[in-house]
PDB file of N, CA and C in Angstrom:
ATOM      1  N   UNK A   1      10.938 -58.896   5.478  1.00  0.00           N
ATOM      2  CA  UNK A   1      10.851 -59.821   4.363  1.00  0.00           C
ATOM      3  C   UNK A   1       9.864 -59.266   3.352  1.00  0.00           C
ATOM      4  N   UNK A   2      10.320 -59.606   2.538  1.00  0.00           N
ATOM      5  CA  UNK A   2       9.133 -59.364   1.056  1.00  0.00           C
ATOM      6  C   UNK A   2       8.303 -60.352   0.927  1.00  0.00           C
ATOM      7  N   UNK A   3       7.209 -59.904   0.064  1.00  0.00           N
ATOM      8  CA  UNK A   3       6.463 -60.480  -0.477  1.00  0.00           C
ATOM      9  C   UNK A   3       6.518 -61.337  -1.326  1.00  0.00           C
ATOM     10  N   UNK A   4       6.935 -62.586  -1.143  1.00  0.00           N
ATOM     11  CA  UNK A   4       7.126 -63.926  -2.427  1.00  0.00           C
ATOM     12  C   UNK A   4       6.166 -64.517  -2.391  1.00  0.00           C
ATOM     13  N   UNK A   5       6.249 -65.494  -3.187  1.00  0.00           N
ATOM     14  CA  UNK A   5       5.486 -67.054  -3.266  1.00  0.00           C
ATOM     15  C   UNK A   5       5.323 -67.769  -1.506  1.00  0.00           C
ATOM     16  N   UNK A   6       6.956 -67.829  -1.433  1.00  0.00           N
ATOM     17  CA  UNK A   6       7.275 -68.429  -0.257  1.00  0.00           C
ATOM     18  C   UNK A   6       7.957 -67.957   0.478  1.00  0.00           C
ATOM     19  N   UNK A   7       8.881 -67.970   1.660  1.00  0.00           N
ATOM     20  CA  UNK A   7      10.692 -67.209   1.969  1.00  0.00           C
ATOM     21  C   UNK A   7      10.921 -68.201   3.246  1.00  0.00           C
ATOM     22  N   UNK A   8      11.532 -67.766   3.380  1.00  0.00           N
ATOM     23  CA  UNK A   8      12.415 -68.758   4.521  1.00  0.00           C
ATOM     24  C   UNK A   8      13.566 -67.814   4.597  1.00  0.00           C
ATOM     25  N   UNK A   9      13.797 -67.442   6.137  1.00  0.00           N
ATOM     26  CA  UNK A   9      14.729 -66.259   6.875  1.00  0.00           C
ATOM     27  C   UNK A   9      15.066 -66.934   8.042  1.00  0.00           C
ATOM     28  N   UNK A  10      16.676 -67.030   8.262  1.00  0.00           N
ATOM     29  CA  UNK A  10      16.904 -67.506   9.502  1.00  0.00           C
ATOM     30  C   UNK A  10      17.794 -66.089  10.257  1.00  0.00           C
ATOM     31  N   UNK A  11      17.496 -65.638  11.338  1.00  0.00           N
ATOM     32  CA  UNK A  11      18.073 -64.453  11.709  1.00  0.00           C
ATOM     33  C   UNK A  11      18.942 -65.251  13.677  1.00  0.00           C
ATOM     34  N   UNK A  12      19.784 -64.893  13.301  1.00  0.00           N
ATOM     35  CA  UNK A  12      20.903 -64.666  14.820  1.00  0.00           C
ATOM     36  C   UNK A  12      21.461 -63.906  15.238  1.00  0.00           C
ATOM     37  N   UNK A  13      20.224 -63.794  16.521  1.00  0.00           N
ATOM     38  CA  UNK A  13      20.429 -62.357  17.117  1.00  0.00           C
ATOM     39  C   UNK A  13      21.038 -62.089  18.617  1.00  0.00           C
ATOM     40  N   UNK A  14      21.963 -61.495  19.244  1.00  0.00           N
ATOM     41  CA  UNK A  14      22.660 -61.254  20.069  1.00  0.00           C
ATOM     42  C   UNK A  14      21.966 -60.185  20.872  1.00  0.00           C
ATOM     43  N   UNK A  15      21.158 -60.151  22.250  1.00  0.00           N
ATOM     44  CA  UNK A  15      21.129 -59.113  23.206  1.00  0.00           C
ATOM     45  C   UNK A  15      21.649 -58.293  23.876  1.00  0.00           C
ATOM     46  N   UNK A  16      20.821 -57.052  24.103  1.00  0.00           N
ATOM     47  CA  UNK A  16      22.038 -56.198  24.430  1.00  0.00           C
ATOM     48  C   UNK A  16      21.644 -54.699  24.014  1.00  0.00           C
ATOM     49  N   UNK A  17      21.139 -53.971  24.844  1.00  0.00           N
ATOM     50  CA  UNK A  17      20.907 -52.922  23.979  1.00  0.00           C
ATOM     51  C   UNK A  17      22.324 -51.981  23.589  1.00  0.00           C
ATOM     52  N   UNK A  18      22.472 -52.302  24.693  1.00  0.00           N
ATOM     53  CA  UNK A  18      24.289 -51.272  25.202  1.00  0.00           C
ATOM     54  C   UNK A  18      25.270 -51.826  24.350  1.00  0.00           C
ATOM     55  N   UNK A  19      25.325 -53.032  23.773  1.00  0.00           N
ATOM     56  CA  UNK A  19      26.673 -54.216  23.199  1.00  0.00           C
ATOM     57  C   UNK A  19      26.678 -55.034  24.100  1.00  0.00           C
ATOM     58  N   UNK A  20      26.503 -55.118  25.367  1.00  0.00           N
ATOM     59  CA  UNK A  20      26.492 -56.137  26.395  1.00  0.00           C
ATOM     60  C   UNK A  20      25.579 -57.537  25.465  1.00  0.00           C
ATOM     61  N   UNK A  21      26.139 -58.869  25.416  1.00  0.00           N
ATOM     62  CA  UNK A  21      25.863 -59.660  24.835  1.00  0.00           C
ATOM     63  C   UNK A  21      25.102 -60.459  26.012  1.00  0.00           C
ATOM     64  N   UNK A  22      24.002 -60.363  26.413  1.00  0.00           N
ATOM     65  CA  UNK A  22      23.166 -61.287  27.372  1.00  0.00           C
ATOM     66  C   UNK A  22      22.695 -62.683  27.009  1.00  0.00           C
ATOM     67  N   UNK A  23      22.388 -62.531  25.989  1.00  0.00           N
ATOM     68  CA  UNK A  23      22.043 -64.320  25.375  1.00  0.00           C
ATOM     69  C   UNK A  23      22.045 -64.175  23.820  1.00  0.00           C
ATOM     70  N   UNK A  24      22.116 -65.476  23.252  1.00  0.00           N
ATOM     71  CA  UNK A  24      22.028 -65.812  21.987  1.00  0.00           C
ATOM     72  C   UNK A  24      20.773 -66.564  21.691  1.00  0.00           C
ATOM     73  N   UNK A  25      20.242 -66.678  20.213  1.00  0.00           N
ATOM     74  CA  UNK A  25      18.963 -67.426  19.887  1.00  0.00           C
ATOM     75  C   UNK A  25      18.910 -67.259  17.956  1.00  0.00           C
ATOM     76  N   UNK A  26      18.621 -68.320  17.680  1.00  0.00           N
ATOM     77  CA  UNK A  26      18.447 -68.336  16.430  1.00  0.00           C
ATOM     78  C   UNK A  26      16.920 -68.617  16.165  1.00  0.00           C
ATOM     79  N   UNK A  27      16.496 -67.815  15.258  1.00  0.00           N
ATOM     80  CA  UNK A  27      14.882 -68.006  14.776  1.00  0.00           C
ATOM     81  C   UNK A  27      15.057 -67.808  13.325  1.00  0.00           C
ATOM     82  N   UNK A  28      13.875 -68.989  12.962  1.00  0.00           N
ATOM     83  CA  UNK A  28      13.427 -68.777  11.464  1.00  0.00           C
ATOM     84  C   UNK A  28      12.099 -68.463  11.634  1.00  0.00           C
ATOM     85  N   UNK A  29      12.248 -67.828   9.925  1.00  0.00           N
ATOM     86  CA  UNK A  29      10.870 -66.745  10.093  1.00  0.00           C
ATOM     87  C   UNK A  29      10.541 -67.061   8.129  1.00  0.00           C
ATOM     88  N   UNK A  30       8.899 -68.321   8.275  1.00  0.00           N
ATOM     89  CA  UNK A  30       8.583 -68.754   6.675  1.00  0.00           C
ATOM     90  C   UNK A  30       7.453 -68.278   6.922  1.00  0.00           C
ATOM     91  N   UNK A  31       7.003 -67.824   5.459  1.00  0.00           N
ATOM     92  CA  UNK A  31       5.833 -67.666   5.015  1.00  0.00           C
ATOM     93  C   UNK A  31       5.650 -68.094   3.524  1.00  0.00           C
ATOM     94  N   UNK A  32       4.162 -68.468   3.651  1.00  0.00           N
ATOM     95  CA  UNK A  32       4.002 -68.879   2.786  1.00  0.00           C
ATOM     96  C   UNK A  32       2.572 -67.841   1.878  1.00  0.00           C
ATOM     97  N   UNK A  33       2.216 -67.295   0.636  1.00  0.00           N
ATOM     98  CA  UNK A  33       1.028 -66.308   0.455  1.00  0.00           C
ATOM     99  C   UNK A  33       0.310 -67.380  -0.354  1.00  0.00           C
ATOM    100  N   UNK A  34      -1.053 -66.938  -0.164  1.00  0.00           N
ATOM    101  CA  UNK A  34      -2.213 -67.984  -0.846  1.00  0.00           C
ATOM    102  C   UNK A  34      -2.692 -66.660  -2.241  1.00  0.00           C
ATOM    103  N   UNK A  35      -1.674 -65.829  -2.003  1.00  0.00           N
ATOM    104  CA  UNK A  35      -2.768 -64.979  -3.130  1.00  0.00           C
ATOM    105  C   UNK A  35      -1.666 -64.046  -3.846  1.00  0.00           C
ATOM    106  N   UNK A  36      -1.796 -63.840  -5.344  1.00  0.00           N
ATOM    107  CA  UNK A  36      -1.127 -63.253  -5.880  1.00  0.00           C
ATOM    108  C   UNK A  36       0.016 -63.690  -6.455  1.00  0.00           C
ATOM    109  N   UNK A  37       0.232 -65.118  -6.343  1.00  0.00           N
ATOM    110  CA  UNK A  37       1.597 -66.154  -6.892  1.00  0.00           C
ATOM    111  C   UNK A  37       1.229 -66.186  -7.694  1.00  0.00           C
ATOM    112  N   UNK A  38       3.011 -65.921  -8.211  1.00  0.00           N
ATOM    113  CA  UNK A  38       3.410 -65.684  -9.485  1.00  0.00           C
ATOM    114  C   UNK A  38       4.645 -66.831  -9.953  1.00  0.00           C
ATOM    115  N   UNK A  39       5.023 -67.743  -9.271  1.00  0.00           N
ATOM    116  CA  UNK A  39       5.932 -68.644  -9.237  1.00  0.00           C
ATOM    117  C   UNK A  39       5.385 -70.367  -8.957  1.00  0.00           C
ATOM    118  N   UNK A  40       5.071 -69.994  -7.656  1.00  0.00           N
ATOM    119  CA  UNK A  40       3.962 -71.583  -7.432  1.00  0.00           C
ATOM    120  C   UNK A  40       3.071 -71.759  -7.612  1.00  0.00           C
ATOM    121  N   UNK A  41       2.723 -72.938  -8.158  1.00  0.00           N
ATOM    122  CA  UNK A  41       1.337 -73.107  -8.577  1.00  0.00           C
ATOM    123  C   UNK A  41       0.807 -73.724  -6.913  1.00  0.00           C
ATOM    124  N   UNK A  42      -0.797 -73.730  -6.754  1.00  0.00           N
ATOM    125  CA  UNK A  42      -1.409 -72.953  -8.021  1.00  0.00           C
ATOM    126  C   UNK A  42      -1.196 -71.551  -8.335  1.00  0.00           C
ATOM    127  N   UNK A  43      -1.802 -71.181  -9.173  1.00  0.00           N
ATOM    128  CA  UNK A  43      -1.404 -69.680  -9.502  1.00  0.00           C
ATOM    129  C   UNK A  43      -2.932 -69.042 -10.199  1.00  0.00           C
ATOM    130  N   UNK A  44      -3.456 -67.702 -10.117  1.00  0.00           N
ATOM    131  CA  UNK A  44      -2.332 -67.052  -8.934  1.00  0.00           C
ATOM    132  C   UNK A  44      -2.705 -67.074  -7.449  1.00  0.00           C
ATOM    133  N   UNK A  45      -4.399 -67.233  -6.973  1.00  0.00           N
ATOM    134  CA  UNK A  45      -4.275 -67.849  -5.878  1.00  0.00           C
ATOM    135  C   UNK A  45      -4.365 -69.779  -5.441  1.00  0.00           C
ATOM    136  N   UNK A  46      -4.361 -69.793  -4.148  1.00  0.00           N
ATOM    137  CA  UNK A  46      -4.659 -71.378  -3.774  1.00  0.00           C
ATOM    138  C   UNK A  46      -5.822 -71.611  -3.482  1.00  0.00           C
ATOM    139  N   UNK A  47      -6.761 -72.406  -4.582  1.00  0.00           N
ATOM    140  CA  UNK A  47      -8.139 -72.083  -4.286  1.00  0.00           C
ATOM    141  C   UNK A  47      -8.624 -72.785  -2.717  1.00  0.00           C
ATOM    142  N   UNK A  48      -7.745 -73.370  -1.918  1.00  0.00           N
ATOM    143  CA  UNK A  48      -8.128 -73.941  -1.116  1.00  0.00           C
ATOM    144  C   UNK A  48      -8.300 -72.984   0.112  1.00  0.00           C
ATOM    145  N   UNK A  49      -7.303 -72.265  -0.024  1.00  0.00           N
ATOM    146  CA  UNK A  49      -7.240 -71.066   1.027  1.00  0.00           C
ATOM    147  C   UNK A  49      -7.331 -69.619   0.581  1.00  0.00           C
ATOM    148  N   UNK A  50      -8.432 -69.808  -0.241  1.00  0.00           N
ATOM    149  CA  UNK A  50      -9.040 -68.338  -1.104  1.00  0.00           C
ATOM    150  C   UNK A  50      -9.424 -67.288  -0.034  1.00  0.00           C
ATOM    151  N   UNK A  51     -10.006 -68.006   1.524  1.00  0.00           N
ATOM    152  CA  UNK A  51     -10.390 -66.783   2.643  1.00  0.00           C
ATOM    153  C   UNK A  51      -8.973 -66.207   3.510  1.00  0.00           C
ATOM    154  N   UNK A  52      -7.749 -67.216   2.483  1.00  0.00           N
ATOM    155  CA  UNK A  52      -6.377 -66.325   3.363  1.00  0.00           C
ATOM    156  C   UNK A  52      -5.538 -66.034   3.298  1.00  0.00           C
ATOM    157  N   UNK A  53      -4.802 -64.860   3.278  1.00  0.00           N
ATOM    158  CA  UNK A  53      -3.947 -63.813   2.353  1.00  0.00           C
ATOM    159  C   UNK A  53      -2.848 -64.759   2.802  1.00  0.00           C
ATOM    160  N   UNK A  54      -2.535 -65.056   4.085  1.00  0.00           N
ATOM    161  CA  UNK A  54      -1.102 -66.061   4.158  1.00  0.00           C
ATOM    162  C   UNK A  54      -0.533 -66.764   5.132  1.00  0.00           C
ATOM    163  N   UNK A  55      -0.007 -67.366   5.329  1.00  0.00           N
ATOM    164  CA  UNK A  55       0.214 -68.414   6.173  1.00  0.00           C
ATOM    165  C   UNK A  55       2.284 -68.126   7.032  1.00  0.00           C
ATOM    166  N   UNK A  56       2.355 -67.314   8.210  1.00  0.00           N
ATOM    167  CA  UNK A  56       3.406 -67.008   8.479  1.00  0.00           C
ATOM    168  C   UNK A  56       3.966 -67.849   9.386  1.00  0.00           C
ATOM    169  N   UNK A  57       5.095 -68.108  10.110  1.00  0.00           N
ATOM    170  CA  UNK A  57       5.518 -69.145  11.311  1.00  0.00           C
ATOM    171  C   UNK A  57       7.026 -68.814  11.627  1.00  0.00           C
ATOM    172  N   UNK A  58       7.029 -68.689  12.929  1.00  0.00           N
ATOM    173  CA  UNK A  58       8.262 -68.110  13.526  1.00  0.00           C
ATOM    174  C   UNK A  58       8.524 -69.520  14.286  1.00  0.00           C
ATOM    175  N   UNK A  59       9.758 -69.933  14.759  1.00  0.00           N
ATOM    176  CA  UNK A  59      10.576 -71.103  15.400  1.00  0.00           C
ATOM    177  C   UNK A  59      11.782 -70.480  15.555  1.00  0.00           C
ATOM    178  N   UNK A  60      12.219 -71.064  16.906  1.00  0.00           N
ATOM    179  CA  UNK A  60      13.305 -70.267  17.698  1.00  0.00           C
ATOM    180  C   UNK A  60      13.975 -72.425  17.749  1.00  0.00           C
ATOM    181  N   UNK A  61      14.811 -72.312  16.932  1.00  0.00           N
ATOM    182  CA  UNK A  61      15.799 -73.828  17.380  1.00  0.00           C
ATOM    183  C   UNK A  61      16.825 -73.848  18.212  1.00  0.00           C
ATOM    184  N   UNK A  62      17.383 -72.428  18.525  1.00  0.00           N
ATOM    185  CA  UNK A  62      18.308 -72.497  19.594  1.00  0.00           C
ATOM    186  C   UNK A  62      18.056 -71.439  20.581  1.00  0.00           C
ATOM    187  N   UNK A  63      18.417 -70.868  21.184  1.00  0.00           N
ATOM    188  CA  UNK A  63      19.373 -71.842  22.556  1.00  0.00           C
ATOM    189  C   UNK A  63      18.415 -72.635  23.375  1.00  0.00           C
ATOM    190  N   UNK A  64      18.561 -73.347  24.330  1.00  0.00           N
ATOM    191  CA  UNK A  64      18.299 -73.987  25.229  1.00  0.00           C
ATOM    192  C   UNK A  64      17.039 -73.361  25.415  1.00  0.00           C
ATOM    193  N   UNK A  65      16.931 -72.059  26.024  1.00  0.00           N
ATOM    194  CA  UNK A  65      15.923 -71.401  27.116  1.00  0.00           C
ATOM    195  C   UNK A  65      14.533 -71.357  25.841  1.00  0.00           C
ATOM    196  N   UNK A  66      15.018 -71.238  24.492  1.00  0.00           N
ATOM    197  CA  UNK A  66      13.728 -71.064  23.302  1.00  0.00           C
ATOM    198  C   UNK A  66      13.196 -72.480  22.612  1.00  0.00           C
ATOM    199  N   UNK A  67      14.376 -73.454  22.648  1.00  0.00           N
ATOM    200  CA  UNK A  67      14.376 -74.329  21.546  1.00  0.00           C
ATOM    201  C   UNK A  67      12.613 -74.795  21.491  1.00  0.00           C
ATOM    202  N   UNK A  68      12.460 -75.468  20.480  1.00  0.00           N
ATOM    203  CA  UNK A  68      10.875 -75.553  20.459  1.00  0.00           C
ATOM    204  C   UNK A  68       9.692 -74.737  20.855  1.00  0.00           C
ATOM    205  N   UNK A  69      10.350 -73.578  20.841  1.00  0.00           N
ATOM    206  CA  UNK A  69       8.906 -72.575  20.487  1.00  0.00           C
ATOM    207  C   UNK A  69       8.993 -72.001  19.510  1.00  0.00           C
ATOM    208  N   UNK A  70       7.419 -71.962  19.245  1.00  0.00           N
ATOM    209  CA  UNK A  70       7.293 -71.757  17.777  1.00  0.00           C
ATOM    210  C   UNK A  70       5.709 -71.014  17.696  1.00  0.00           C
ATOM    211  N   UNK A  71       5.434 -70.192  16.527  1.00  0.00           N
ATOM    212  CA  UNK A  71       4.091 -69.782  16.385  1.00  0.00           C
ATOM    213  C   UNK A  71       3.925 -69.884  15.218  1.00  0.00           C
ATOM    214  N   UNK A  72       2.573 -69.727  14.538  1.00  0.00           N
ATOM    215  CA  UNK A  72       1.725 -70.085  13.306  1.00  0.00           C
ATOM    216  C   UNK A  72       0.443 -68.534  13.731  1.00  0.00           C
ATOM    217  N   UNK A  73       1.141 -68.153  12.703  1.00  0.00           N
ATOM    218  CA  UNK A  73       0.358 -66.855  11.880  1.00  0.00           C
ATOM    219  C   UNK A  73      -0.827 -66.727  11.193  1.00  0.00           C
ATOM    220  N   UNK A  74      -1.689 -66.895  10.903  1.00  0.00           N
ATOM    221  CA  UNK A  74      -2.737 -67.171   9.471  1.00  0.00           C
ATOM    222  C   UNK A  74      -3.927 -65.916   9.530  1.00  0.00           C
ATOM    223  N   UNK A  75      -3.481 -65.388   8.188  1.00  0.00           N
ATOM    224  CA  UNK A  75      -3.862 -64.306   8.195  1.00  0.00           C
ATOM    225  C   UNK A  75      -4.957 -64.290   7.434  1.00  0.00           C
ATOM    226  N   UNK A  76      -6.398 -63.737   7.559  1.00  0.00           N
ATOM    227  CA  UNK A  76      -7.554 -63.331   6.333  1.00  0.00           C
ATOM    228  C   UNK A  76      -7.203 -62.895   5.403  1.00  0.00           C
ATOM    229  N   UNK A  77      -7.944 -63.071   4.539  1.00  0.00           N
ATOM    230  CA  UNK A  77      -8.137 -62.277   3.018  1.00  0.00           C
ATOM    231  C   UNK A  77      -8.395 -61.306   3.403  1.00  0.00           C
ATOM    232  N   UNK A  78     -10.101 -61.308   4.555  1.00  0.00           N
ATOM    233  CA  UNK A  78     -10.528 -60.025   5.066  1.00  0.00           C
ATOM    234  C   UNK A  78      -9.839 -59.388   5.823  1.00  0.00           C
ATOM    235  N   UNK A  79      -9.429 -58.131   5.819  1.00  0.00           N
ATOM    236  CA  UNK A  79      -8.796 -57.597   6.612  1.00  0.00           C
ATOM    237  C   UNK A  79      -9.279 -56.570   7.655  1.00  0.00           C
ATOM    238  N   UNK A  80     -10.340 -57.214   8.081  1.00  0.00           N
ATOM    239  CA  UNK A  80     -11.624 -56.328   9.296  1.00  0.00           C
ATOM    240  C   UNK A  80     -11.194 -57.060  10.261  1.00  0.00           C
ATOM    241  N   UNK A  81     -10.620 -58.042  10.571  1.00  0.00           N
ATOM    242  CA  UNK A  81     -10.552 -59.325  11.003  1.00  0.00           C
ATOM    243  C   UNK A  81      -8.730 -59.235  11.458  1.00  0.00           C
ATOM    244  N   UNK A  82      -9.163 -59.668  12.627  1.00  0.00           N
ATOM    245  CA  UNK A  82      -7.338 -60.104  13.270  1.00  0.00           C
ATOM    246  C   UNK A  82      -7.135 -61.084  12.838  1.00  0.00           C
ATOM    247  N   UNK A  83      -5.348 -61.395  12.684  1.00  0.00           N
ATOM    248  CA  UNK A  83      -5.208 -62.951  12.292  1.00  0.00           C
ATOM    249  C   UNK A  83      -4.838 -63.553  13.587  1.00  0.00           C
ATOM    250  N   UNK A  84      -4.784 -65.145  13.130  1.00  0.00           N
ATOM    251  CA  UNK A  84      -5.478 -66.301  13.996  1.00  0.00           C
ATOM    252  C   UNK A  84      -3.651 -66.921  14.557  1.00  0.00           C
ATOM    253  N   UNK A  85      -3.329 -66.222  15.658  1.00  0.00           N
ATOM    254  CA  UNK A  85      -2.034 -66.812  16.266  1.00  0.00           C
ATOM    255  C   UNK A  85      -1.697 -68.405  16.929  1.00  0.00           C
ATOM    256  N   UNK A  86      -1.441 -69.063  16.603  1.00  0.00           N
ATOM    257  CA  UNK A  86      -1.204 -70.450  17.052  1.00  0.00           C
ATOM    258  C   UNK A  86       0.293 -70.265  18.008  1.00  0.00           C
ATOM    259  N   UNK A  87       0.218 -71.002  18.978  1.00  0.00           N
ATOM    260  CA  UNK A  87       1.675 -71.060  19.845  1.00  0.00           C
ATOM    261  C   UNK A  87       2.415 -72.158  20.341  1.00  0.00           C
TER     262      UNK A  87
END
């Protein structure tokens, strides 16, 4: 994904390294950037989250074996610093 304002990506992906189809699962994949918007206000950063370059989140809604897992990304401005994984 690129670098926007915002994005929202839903990807469905089939296992298998060989073609053998082992399971199915659909995940979305949003982010949102606090810095450098050029579309949403505020602009161009969010002074609220000035210490953080961006806010990412993965969710798996299907199949069965994933549904409701999900993670939260949040990344520093500083980049000395790991970002902060939620699960």
């Amino acid at each position: 994904m690129g670098r926007h304002d915002a994005s929202l990506r839903l990807h469905d992906r089939h296992g298998g390294w060989n073609g053998d189809i082992k399971f199915k699962y659909t995940a979305g994949w949003a982010e949102l950037s606090t810095w450098s918007r050029v579309t949403l206000d505020p602009k161009p950063y969010w002074p609220e989250h000035k210490d953080k370059l961006r806010f990412q989140s993965v969710f798996f809604p299907v199949a069965a074996e994933f549904r409701g897992t999900s993670f939260l990304n949040i990344w520093d401005y500083d980049h000395s610093t790991f970002p902060v994984l939620y699960g």
